[in-house]
Protein backbone atom coordinates (compact mmCIF):
# COMPACT_ATOMS: atom_id res chain seq x y z
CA UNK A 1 -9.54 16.45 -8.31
CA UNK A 2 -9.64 13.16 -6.18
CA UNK A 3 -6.47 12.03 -4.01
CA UNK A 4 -4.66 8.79 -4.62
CA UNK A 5 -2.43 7.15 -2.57
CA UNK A 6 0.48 4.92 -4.10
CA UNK A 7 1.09 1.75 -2.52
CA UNK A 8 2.60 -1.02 -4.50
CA UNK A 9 0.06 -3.18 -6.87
CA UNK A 10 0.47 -6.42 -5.15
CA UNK A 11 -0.31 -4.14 -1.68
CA UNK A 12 -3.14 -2.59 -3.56
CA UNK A 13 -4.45 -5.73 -5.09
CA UNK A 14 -4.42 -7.17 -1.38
CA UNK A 15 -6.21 -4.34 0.46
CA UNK A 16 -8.75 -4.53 -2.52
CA UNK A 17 -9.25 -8.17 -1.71
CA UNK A 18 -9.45 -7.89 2.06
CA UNK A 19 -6.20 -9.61 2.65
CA UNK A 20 -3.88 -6.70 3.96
CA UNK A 21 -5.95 -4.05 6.47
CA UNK A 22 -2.90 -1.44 7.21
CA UNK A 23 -0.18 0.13 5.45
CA UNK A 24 3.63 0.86 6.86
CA UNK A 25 4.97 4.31 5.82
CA UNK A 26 8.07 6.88 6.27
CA UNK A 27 8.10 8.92 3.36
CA UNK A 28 9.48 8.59 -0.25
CA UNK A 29 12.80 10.91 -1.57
CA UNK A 30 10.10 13.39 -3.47
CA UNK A 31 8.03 14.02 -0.26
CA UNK A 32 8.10 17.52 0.76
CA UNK A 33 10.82 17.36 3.22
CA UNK A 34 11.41 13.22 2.74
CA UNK A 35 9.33 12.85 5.83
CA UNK A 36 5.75 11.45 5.31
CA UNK A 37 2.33 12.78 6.48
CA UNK A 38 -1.28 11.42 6.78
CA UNK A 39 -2.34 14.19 4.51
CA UNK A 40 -5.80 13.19 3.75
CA UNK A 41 -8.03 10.79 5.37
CA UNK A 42 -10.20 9.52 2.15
CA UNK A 43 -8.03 8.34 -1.04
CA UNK A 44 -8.14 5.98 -3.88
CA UNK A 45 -5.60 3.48 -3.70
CA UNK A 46 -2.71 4.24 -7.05
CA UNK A 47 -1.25 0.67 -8.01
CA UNK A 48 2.78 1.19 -8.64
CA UNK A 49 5.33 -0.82 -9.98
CA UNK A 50 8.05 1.02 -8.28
CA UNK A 51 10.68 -0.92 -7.01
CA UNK A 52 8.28 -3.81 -6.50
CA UNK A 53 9.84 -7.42 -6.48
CA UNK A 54 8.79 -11.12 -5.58
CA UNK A 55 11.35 -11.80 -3.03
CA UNK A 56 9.49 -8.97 -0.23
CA UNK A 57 5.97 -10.53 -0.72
CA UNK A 58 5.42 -13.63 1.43
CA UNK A 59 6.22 -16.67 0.18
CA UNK A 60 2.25 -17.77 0.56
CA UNK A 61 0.92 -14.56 -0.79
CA UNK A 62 3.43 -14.79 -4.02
CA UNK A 63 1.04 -16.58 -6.80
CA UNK A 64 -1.29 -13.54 -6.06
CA UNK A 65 2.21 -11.56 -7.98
CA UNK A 66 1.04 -12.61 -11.79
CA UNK A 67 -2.64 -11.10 -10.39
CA UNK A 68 -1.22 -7.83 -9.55
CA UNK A 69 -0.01 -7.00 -12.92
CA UNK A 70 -3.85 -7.21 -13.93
CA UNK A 71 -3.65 -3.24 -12.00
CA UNK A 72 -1.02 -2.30 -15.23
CA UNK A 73 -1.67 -1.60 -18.58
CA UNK A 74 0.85 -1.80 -21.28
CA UNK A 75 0.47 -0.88 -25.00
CA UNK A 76 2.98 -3.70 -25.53
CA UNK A 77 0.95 -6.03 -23.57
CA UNK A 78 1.10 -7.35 -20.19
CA UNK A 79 4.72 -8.21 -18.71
CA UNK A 80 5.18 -11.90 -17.71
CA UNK A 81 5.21 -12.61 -14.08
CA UNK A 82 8.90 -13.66 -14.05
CA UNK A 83 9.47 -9.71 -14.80
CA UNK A 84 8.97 -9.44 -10.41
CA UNK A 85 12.29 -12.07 -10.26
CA UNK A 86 14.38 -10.51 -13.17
CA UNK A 87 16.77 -7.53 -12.54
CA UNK A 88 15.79 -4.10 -13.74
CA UNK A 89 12.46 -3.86 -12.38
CA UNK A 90 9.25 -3.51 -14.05
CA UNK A 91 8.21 -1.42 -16.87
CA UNK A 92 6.31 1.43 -15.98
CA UNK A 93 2.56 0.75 -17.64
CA UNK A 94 1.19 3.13 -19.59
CA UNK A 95 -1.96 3.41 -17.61
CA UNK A 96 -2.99 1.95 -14.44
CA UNK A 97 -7.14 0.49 -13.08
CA UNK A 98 -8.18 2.40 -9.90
CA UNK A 99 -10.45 -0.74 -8.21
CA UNK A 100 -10.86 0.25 -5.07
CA UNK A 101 -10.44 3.66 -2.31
CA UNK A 102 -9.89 3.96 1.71
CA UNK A 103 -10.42 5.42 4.26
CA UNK A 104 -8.10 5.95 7.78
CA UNK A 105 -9.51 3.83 10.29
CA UNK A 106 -6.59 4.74 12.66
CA UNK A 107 -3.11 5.38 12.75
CA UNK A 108 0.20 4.37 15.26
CA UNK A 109 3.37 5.66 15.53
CA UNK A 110 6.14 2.74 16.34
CA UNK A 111 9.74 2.07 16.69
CA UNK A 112 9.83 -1.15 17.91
CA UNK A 113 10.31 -4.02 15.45
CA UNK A 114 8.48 -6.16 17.94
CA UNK A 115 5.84 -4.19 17.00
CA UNK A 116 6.59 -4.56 12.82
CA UNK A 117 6.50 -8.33 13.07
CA UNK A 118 3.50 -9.10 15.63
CA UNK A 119 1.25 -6.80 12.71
CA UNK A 120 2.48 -9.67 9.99
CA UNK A 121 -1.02 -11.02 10.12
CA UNK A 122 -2.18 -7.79 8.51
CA UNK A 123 0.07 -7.55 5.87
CA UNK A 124 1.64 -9.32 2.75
CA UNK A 125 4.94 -8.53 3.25
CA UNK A 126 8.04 -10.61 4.59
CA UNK A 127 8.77 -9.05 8.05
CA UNK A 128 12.04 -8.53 6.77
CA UNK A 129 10.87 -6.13 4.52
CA UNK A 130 8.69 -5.04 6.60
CA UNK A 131 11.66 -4.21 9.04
CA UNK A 132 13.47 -2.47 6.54
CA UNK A 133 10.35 0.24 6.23
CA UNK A 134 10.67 0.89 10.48
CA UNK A 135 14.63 0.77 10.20
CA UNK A 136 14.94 3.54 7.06
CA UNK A 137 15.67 6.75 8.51
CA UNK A 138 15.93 5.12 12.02
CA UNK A 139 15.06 8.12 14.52
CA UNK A 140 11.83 8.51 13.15
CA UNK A 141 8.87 6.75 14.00
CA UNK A 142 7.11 4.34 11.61
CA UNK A 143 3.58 5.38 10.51
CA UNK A 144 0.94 2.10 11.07
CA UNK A 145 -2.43 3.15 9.20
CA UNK A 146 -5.26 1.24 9.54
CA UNK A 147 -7.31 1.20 6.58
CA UNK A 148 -10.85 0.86 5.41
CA UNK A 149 -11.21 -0.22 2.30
CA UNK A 150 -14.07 -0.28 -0.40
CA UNK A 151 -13.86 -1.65 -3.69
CA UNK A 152 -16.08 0.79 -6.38
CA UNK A 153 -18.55 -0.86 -8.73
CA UNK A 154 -16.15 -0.84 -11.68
CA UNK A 155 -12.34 -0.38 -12.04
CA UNK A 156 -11.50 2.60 -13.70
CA UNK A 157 -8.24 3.28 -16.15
CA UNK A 158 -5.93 6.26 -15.35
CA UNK A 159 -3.13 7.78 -17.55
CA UNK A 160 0.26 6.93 -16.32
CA UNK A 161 1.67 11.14 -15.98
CA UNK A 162 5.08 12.18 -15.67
CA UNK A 163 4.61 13.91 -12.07
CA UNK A 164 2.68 10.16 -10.88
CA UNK A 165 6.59 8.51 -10.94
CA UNK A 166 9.19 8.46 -8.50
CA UNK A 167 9.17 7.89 -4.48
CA UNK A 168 5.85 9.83 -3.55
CA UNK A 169 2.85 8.91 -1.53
CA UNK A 170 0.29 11.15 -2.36
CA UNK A 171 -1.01 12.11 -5.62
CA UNK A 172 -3.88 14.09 -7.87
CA UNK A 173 -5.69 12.22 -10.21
CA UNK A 174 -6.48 14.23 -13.29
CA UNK A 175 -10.44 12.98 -13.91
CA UNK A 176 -13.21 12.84 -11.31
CA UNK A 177 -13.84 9.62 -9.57
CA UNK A 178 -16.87 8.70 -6.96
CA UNK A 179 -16.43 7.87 -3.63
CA UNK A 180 -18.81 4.50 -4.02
CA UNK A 181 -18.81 0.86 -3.48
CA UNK A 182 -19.12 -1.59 -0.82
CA UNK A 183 -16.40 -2.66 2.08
CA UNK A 184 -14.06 -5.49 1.72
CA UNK A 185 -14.53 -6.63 5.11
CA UNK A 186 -17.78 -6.65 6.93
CA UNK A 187 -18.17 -4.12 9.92
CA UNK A 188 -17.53 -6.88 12.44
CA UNK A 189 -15.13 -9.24 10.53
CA UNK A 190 -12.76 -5.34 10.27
CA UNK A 191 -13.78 -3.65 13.83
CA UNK A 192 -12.13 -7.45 15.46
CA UNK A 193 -9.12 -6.90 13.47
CA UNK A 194 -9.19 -3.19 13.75
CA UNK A 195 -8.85 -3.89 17.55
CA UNK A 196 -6.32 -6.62 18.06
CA UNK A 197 -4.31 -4.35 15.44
CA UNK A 198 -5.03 -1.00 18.33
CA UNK A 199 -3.52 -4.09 21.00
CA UNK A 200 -0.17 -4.68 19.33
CA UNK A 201 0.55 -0.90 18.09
CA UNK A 202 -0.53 0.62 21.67
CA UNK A 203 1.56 -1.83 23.60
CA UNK A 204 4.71 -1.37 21.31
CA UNK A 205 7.93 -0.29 23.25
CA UNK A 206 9.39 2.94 22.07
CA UNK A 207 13.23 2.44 20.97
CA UNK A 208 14.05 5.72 19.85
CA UNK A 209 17.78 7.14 20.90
């Protein structure tokens, strides 16, 4: 069975679209030892609601929120795009559309916030939230992955499970799914940004005590 990888939807929708190239990660509570681990280097990207709100996209990137409920579906019809403002969180859909997979390009280990906020080009994230991902669990490094990302010919409905929920990265998607499709960013236009991302992770200042 293919691998997903859960990254919010409005992260997912952006990586889909060419607008976010990396991904910041420590682990979730249900990772095998709370500590994450680049498991795989080929996944399809899982939209999740999980503890998604308005106020940690940028303020720029925020009308792009209403489009990132379009990676939900509810039997009781789409939530309205105050629901990422309102306490309480999102209802969990009851299935979710699988538009796009990626590959690892590259990945950085960092610990200086220096390092978190010079990478805000590549991401849709406030650096302040971004912050709070490098300053959870504060001796350990922060994982930077680069990703490649393809969108496949047509987006493809999965079944919301039981074991999909809670604060994991990595899951197994229970039908078969092709690696196809075409890359977001053209070989050039991702290799420039793959490299000036290599520039600010390589030159970050290790903090750890």
């Amino acid at each position: 069975m293919p691998i997903a990888f859960k990254e919010w939807a409005v992260t997912v929708r952006a990586l889909a679209e060419g607008e976010q190239l990396l991904t910041l990660r420590k682990g979730g509570i249900r990772e095998e030892n709370r500590d994450f681990e680049i498991e795989h280097d080929r996944f399809f990207l899982y939209p999740t609601f999980d503890h998604q709100q308005g106020r940690h996209v940028r303020e720029s990137h925020r009308p792009e929120l209403g489009r990132a409920l379009e990676e939900g579906v509810w039997a009781d019809g789409e939530p309205p795009a105050s629901v990422f403002t309102r306490d309480g969180g999102i209802p969990q859909p009851d299935r979710v559309r699988i538009r796009a997979w990626a590959e690892v390009a590259a990945s950085y280990l960092i610990t200086d916030p220096r390092c978190v906020d010079a990478l805000a080009p590549y991401y849709v994230w406030t650096t302040d939230y971004a912050e709070k991902r490098l300053v959870w669990k504060r001796r350990h490094p922060l994982h930077v992955i680069v990703l490649r990302t393809y969108r496949i010919p047509r987006p493809v409905t999965v079944r919301v499970r039981d074991d999909y929920l809670g604060c994991r990265s990595w899951l197994e998607l229970q039908r078969d799914l092709p690696f196809e499709g075409t890359p977001v960013l053209s070989d050039e236009e991702f290799d420039r940004a793959a490299e000036q991302i290599e520039a600010i992770a390589s030159d970050a200042v290790p903090v750890l005590a």
